[in-house]
Protein backbone atom coordinates (compact mmCIF):
# COMPACT_ATOMS: atom_id res chain seq x y z
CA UNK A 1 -94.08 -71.79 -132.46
CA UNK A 2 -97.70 -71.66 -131.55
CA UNK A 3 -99.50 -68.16 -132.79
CA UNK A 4 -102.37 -66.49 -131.62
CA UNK A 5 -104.28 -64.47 -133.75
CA UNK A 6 -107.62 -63.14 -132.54
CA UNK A 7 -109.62 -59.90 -133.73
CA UNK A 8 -109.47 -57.27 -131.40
CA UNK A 9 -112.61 -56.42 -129.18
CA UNK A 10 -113.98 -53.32 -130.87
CA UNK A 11 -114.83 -51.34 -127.42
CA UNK A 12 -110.91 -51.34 -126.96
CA UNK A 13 -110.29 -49.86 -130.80
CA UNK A 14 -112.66 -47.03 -130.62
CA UNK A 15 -111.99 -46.17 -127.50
CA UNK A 16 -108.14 -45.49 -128.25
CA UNK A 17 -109.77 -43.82 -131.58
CA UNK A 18 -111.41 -41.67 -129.08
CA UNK A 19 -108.46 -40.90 -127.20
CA UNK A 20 -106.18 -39.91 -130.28
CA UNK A 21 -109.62 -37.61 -131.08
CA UNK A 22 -109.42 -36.01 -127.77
CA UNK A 23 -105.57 -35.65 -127.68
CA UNK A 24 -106.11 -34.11 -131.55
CA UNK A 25 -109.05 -31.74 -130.02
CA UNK A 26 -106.80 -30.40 -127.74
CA UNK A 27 -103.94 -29.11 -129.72
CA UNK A 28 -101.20 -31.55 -127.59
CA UNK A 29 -100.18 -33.70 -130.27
CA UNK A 30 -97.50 -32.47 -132.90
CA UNK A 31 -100.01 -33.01 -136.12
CA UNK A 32 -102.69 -31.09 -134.84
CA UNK A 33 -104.01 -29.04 -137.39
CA UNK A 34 -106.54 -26.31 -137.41
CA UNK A 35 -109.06 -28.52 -139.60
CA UNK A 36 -108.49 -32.27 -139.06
CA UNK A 37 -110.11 -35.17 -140.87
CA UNK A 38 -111.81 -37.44 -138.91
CA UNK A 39 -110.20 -39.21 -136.77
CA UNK A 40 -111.54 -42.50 -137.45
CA UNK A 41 -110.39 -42.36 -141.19
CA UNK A 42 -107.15 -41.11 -140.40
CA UNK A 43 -106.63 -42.86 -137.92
CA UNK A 44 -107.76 -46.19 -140.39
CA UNK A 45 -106.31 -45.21 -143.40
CA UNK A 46 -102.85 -43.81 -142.59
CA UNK A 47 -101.81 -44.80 -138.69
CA UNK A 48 -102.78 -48.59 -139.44
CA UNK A 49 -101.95 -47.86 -143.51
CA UNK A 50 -105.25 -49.30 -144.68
CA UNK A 51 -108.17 -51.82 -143.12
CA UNK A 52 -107.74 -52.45 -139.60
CA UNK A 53 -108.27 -56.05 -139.68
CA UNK A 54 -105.56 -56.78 -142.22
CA UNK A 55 -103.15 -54.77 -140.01
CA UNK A 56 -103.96 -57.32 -136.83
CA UNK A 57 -104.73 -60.55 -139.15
CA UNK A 58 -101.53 -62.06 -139.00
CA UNK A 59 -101.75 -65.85 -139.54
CA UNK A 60 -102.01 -67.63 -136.47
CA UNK A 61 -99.64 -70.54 -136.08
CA UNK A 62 -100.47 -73.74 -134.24
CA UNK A 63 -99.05 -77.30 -133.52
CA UNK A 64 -95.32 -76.42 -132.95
CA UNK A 65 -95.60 -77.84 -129.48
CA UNK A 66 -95.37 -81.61 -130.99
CA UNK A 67 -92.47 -80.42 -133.15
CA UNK A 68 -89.14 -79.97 -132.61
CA UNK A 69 -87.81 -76.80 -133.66
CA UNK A 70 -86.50 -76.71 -137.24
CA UNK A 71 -82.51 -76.48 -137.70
CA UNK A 72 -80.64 -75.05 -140.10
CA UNK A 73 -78.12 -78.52 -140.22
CA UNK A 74 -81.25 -81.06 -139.82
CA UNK A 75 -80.50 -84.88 -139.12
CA UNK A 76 -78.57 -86.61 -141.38
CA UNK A 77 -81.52 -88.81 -142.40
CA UNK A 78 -83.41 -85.54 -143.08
CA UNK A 79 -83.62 -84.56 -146.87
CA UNK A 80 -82.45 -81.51 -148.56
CA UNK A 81 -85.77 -80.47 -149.63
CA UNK A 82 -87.58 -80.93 -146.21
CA UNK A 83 -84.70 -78.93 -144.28
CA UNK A 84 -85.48 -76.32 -146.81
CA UNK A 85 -88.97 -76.48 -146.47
CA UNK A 86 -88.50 -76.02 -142.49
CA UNK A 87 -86.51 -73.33 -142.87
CA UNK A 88 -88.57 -71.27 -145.49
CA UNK A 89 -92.21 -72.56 -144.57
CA UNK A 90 -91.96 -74.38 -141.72
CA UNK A 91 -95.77 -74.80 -141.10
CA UNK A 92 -95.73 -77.37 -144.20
CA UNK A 93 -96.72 -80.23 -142.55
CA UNK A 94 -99.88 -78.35 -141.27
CA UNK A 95 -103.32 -78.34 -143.20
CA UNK A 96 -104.02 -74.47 -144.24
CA UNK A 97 -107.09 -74.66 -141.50
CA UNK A 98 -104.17 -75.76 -138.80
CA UNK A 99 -102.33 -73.11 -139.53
CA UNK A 100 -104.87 -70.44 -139.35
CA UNK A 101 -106.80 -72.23 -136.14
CA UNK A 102 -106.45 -69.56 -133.07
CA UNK A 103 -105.16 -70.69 -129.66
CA UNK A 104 -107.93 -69.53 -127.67
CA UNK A 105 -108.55 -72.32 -124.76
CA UNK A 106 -106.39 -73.04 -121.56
CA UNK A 107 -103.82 -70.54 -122.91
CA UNK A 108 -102.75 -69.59 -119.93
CA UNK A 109 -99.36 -70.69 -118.29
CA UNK A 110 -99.17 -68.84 -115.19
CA UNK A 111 -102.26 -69.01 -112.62
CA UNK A 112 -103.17 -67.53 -109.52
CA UNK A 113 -105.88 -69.42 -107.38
CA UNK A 114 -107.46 -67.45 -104.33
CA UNK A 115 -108.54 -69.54 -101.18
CA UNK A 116 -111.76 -67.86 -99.24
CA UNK A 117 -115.52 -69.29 -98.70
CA UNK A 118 -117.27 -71.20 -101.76
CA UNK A 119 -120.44 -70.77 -102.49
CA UNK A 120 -121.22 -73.76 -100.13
CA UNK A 121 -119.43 -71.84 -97.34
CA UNK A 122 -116.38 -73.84 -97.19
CA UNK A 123 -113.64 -71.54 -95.85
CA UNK A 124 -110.91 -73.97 -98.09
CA UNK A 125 -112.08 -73.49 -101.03
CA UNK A 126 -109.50 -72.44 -103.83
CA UNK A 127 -110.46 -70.89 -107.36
CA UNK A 128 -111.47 -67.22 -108.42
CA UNK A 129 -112.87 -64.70 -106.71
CA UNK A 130 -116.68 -63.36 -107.47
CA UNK A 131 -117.84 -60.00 -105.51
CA UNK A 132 -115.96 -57.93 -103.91
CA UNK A 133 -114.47 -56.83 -100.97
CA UNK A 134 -116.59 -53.27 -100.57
CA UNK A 135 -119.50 -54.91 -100.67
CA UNK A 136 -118.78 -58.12 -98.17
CA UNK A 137 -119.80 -60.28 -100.74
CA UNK A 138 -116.45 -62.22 -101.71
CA UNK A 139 -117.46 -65.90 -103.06
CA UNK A 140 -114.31 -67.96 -103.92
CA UNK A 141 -115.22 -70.51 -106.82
CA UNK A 142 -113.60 -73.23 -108.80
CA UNK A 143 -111.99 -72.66 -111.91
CA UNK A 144 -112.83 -75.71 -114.13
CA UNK A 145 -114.89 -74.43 -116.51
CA UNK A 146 -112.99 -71.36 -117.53
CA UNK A 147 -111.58 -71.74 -120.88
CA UNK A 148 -108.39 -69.72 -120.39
CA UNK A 149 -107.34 -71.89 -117.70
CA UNK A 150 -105.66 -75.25 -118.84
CA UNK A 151 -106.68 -78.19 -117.39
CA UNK A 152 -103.24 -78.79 -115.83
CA UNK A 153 -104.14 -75.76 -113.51
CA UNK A 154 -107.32 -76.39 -112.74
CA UNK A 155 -105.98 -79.78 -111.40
CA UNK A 156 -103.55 -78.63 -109.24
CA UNK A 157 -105.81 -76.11 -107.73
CA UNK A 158 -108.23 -79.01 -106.73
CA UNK A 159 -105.18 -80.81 -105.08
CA UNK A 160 -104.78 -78.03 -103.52
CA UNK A 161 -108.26 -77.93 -102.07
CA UNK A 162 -107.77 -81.68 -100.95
CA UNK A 163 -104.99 -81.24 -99.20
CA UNK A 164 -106.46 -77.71 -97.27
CA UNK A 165 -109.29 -80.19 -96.60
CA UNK A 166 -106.98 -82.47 -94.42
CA UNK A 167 -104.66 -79.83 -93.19
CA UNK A 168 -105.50 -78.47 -89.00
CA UNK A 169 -104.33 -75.36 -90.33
CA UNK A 170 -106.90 -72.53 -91.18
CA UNK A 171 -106.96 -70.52 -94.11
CA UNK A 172 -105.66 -66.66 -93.99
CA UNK A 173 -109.27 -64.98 -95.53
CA UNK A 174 -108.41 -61.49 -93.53
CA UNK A 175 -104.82 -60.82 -92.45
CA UNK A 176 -106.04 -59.52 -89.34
CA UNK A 177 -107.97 -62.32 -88.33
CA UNK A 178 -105.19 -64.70 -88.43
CA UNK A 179 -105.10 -67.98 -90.94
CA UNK A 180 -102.29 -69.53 -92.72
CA UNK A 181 -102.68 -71.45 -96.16
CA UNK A 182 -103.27 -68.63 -98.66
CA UNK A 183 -103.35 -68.31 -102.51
CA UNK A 184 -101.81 -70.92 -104.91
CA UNK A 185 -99.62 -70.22 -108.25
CA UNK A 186 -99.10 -72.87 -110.93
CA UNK A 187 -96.79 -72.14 -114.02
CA UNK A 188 -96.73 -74.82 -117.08
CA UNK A 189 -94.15 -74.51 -120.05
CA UNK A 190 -95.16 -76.34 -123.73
CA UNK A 191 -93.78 -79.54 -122.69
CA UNK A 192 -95.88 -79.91 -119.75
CA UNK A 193 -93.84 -79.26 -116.85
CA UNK A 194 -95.36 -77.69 -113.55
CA UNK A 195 -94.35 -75.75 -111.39
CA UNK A 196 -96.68 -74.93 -107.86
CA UNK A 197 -95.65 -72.16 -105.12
CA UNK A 198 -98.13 -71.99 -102.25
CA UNK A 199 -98.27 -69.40 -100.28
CA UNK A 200 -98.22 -69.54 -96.34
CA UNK A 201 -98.62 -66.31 -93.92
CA UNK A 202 -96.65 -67.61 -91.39
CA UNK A 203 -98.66 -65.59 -88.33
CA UNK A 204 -96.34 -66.88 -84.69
CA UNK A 205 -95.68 -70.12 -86.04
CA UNK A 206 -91.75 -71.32 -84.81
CA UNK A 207 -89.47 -72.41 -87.34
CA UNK A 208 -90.19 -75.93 -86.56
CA UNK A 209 -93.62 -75.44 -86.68
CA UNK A 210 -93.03 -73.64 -89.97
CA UNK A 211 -90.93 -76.73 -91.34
CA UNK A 212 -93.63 -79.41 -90.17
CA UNK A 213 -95.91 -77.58 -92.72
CA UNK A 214 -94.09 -77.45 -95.32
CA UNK A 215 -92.92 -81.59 -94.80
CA UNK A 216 -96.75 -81.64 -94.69
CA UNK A 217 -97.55 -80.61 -97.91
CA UNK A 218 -94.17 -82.01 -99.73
CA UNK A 219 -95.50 -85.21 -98.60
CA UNK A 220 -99.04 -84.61 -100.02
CA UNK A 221 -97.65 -83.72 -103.52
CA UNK A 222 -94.77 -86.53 -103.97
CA UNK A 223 -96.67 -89.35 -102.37
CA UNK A 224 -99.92 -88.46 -101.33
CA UNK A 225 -103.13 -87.70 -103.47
CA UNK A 226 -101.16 -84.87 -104.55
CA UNK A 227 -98.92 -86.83 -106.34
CA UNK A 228 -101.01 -87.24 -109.52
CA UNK A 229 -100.19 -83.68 -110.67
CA UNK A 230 -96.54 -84.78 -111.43
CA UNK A 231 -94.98 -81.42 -110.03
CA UNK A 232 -91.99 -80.61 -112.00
CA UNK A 233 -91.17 -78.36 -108.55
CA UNK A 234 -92.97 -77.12 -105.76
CA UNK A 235 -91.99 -73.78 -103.96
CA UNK A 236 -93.33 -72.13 -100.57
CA UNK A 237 -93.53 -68.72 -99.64
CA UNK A 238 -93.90 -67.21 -96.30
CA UNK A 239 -95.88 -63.85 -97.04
CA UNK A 240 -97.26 -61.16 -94.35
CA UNK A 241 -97.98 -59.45 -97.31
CA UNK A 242 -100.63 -58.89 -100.38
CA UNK A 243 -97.64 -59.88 -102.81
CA UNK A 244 -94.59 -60.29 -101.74
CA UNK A 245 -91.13 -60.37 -104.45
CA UNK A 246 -88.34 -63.05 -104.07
CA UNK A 247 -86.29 -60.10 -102.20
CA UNK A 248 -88.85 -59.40 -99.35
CA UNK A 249 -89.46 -63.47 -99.02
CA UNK A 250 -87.31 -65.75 -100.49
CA UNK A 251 -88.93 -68.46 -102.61
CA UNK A 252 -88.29 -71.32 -101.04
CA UNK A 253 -87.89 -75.04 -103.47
CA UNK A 254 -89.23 -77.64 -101.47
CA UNK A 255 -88.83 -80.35 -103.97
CA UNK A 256 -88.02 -80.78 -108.03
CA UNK A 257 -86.56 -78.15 -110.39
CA UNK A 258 -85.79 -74.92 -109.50
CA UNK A 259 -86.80 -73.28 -112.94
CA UNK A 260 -89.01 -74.46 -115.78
CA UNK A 261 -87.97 -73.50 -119.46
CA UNK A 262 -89.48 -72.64 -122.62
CA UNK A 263 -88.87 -72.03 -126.60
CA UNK A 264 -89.56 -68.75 -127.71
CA UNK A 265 -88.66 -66.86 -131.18
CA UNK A 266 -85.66 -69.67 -131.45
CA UNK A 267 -84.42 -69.06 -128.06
CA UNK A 268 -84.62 -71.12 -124.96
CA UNK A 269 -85.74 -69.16 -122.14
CA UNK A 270 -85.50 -69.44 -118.74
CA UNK A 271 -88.85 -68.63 -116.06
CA UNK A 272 -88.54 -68.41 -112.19
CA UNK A 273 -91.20 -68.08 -109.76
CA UNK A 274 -91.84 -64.18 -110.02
CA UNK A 275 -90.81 -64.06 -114.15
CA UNK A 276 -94.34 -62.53 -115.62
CA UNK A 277 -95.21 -64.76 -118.43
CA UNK A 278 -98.79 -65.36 -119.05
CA UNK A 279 -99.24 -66.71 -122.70
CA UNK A 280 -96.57 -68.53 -124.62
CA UNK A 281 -98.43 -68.40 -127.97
CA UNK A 282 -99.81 -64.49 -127.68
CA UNK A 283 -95.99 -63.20 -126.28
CA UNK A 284 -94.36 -64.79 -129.76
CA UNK A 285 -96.72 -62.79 -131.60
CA UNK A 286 -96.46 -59.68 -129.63
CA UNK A 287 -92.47 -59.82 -129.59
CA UNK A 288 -92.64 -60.67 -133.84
CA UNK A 289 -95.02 -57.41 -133.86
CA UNK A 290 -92.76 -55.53 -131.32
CA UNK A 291 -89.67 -56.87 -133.57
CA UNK A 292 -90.99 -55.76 -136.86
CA UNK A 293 -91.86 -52.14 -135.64
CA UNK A 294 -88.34 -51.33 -134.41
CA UNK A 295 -86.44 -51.35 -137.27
CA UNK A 296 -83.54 -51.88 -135.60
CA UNK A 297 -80.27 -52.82 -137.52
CA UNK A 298 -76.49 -53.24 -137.03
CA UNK A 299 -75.43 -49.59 -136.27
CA UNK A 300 -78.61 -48.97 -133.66
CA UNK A 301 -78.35 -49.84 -129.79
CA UNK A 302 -82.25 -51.51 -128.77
CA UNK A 303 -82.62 -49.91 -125.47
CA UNK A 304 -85.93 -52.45 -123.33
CA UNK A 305 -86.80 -50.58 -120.47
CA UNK A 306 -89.23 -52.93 -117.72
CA UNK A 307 -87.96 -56.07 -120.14
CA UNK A 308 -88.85 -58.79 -117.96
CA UNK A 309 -87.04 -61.81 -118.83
CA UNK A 310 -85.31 -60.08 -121.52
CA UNK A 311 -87.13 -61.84 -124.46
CA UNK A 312 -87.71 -58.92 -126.95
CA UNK A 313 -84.22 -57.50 -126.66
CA UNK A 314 -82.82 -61.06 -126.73
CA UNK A 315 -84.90 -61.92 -129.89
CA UNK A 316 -83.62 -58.92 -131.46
CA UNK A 317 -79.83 -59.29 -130.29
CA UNK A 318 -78.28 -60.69 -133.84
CA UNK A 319 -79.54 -57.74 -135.39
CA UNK A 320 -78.35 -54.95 -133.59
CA UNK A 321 -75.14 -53.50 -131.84
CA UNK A 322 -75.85 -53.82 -128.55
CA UNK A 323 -79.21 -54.36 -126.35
CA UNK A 324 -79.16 -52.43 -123.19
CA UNK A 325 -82.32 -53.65 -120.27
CA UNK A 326 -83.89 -52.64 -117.37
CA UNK A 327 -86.12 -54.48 -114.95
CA UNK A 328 -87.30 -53.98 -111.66
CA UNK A 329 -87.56 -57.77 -110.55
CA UNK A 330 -84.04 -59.38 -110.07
CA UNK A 331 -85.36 -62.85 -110.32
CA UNK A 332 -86.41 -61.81 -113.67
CA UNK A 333 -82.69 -60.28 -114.95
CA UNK A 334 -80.92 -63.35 -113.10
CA UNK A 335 -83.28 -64.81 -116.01
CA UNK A 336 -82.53 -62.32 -118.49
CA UNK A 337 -78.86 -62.64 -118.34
CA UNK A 338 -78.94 -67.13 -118.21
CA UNK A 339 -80.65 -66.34 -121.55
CA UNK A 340 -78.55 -64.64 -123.18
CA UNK A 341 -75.46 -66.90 -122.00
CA UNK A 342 -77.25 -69.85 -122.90
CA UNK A 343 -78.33 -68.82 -126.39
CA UNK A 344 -74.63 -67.49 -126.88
CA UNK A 345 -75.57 -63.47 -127.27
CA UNK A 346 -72.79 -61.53 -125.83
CA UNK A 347 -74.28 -57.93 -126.83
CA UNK A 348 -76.81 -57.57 -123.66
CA UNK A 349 -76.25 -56.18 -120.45
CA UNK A 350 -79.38 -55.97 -117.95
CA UNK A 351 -79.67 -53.72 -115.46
CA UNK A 352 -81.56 -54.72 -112.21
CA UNK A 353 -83.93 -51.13 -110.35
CA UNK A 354 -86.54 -48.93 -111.23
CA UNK A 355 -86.04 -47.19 -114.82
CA UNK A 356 -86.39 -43.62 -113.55
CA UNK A 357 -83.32 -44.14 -111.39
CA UNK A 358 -81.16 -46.36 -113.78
CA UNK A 359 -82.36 -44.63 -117.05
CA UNK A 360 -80.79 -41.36 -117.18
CA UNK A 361 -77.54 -42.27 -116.49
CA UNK A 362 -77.44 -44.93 -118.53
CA UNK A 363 -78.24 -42.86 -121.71
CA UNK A 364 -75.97 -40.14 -120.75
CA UNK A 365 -73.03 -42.95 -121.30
CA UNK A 366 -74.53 -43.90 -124.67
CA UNK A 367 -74.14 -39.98 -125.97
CA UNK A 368 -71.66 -40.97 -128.39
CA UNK A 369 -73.89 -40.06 -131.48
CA UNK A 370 -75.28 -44.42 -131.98
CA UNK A 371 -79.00 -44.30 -132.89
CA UNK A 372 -81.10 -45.82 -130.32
CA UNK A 373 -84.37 -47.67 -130.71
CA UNK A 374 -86.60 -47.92 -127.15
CA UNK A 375 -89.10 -50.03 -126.23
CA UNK A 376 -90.85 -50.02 -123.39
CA UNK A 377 -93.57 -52.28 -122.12
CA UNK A 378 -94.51 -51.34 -118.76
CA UNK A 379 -97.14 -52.35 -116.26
CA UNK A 380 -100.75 -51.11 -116.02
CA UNK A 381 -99.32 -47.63 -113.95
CA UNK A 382 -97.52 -46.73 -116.71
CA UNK A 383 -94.49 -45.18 -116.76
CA UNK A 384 -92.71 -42.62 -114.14
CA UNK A 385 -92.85 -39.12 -115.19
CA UNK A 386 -88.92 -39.38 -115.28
CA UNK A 387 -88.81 -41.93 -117.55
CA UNK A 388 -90.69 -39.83 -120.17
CA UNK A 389 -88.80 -37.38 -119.43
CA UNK A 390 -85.52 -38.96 -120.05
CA UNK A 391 -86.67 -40.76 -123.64
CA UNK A 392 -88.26 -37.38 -125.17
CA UNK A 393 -84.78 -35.51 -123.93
CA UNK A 394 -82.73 -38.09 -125.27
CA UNK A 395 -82.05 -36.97 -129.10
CA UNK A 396 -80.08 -40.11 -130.08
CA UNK A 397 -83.80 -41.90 -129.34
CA UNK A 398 -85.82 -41.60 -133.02
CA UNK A 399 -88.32 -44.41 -132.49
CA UNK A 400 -90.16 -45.51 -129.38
CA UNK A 401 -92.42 -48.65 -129.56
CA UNK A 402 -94.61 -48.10 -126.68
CA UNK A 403 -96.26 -52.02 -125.49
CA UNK A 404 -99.56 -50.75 -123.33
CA UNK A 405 -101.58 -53.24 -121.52
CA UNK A 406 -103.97 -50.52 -120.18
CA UNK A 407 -103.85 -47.70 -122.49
CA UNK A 408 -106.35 -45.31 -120.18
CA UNK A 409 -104.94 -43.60 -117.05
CA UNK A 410 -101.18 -43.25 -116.72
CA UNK A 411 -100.78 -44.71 -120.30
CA UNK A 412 -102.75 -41.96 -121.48
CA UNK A 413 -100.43 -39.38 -119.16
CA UNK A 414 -97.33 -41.21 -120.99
CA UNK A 415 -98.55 -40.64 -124.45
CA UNK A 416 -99.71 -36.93 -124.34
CA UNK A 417 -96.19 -36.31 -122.65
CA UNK A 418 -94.22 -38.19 -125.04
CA UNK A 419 -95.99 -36.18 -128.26
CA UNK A 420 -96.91 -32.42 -126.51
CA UNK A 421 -95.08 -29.52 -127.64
CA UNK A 422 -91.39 -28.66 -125.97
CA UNK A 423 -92.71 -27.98 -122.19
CA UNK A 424 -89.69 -26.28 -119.89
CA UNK A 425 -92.05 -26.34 -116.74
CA UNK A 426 -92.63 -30.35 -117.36
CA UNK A 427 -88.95 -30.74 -118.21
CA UNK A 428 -89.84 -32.24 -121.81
CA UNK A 429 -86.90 -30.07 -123.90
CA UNK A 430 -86.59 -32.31 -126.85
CA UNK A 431 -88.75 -32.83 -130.16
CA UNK A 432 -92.19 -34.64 -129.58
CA UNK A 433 -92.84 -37.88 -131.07
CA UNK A 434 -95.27 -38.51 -133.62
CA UNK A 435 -97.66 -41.18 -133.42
CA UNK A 436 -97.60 -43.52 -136.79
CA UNK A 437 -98.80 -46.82 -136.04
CA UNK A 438 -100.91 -48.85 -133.77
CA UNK A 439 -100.99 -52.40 -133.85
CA UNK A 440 -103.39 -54.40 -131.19
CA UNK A 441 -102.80 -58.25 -130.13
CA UNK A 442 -105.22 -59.99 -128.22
CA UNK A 443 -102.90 -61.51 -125.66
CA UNK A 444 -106.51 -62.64 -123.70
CA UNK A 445 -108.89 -64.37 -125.52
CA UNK A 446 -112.34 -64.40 -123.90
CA UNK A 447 -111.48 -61.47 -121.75
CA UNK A 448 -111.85 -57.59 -122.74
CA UNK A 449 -108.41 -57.22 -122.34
CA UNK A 450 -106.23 -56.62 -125.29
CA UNK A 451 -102.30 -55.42 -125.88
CA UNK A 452 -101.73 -51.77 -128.03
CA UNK A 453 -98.34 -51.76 -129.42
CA UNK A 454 -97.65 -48.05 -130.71
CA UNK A 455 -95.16 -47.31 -132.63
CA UNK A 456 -93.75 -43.72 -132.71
CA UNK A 457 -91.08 -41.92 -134.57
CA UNK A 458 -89.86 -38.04 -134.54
């Protein structure tokens, strides 16, 4: 296992100090109190339980990519004492600095490259955008020297370029103004397999039209220039749309693999085209953090609501009753549920819609009394009003670990909701939760952007 250990960007702690302080201000959390300390000492001293950076300086692990992952049996040539040693410290054969070295560079293993004007006016140009759209001054430019972007990326994306370069076809810049070739993806795993989907707006083009182009750029990447990325598989997608899901346009596998595959927390996992996955190193840290806050054990049911590919449940499986998820992308429960069958866990069951529909019901069939632990780790909107609503009224549910990627707007919504006083006119009947740890992972290095897990309890 690689581990990624970073400290926090301060801007992001103070200003979720400043939003427990305003919450505290207004009377809306549970431990208001008439006089309360500071918030930045309490919030220091008994919500982390002493310094700050000890709380997020978890040794960073690095170098697992070259090994194979330790096993309990071992080869028979294997001694006794190094099986042991795998098993109990298995970053042994790493130097102390190794171990504590951060993964901060090409970290990445999911990309998204733009295609619009360069900075030298080429319309085919394919990279990131600068500007924006308000003001009309959109430059697209290459990615190679941004250090969160592997190399591997940043070479496909030039292929990419080449082959716009030779291609009649224009590039779709406004939907409205017509254009085909449009933004590129590229996924890598730890072993170094690649996976491209280009995206195509298909305009009037026929469906033999269509199927010239994508011949066209098959060709390019198994024996044209293209060729040197070594594509483990290359999809196309025919998109009228900003973003389109495998439902509304079928992913379509023009050549290799259709899935790529990964190790993660001693499970093999299993990543399509629209599985969100962005850092293989930062995840295992966030799931271990996510992990340790739950508590779970044998008599509790671990209830992942928006669980993706399933991973944190899935880690967690052994040592629970049963893991109930929900996810909005079917691609990504299809995933989910090869997991599970793969890694031989036969206490899951995934559930494919949108939370606030599937949720309620589903915990009304769990009222038998079981203790349930919830996690939820949803996208930067938050979480529907109904879904609150649902986990506070739930009174099997006695800790929430609550995974925010954007911890302003809805998240903020979310949290006052989840630890306000009993409101009838909101709907929120049950007892409020209580706020008693926060735990940030820098999922992002070089970027402002950092991961708040909260853990809360009632």
């Amino acid at each position: 296992m690689a581990g990624l250990k970073r400290r926090v960007p301060m801007h992001s702690l103070r200003y979720f100090i400043s939003m427990v302080d305003l919450f505290s201000k207004s009377g809306l959390l549970p431990w208001y109190a008439r006089n309360p300390p500071g918030w930045s000492q309490l919030f220091l001293g008994t919500v982390c339980k002493g310094d700050f950076t000890h709380v997020i300086a978890t040794k960073c692990q690095k170098g697992q990519k070259s090994q194979k992952k330790p096993s309990h049996l071992g080869s028979l040539d294997d001694s006794w004492q190094e099986r042991l040693a795998d098993v109990v410290t298995p970053l042994w054969r790493l130097s102390y600095e190794e171990q504590l070295k951060p993964v901060i560079n090409g970290y990445r293993n999911k990309s998204t490259f733009s295609v619009n004007r360069g900075p030298d006016g080429n319309p085919k140009t394919v990279g990131y955008y600068l500007g924006t759209w308000r003001d009309g001054n959109i430059v697209c430019v290459q990615s190679n020297n941004l250090k969160n972007i592997p190399e591997k990326h940043s070479q496909v994306a030039q292929y990419y370029e080449v082959f716009l370069q030779q291609s009649p076809l224009e590039p779709c810049l406004v939907f409205h103004e017509g254009g085909y070739w449009r933004e590129l993806i590229v996924r890598t795993n730890s072993q170094g397999h690649t996976m491209a989907i280009i995206t195509f707006h298909p305009q009037k083009l026929s469906q033999e039209e269509l199927h010239v182009q994508k011949e066209s750029v098959k060709e390019f990447f198994i024996r044209g220039p293209g060729a040197a990325c070594d594509l483990t598989s290359l999809y196309f997608q025919e998109s009228t749309m900003t973003r389109c899901s495998h439902q509304q346009s079928p992913y379509q596998l023009l050549f290799g693999e259709p899935y790529i595959f990964e190790e993660l927390l001693s499970l093999k996992i299993r990543i399509s085209p629209d599985a969100f996955f962005i850092n293989t190193a930062g995840a295992e840290m966030l799931y271990r953090t996510v992990g340790e806050l739950t508590g779970v054990n044998s008599d509790t049911i671990l209830l992942d609501i928006c669980c993706g590919t399933g991973v944190i449940g899935l880690s967690l499986a052994q040592h629970t009753s049963q893991v109930l998820g929900i996810e909005l992308v079917e691609q990504a429960v299809e995933d989910a549920r090869w997991t599970a069958a793969f890694n031989g866990i036969t206490n899951s069951e995934f559930h494919t819609g949108r939370a606030e529909k599937i949720l309620p019901g589903l915990l009304k069939s769990k009222e038998d009394g079981q203790s349930i632990v919830a996690v939820v780790n949803p996208a930067r909107a938050g979480l529907h009003y109904k879904v609150i609503q649902a986990i506070r009224n739930c009174g099997a549910i006695r800790t929430l670990v609550f995974v925010s990627c954007k911890l302003h707007g809805e998240s903020t919504r979310n949290v006052i909701e989840l630890c306000c006083r009993p409101d009838p006119a909101k709907k929120l009947l049950g007892e409020p939760f209580v706020l008693q740890q926060a735990v940030p992972v820098d999922l992002f290095p070089h970027t402002p952007h950092c991961e708040l897990v909260l853990l809360f309890t009632r």
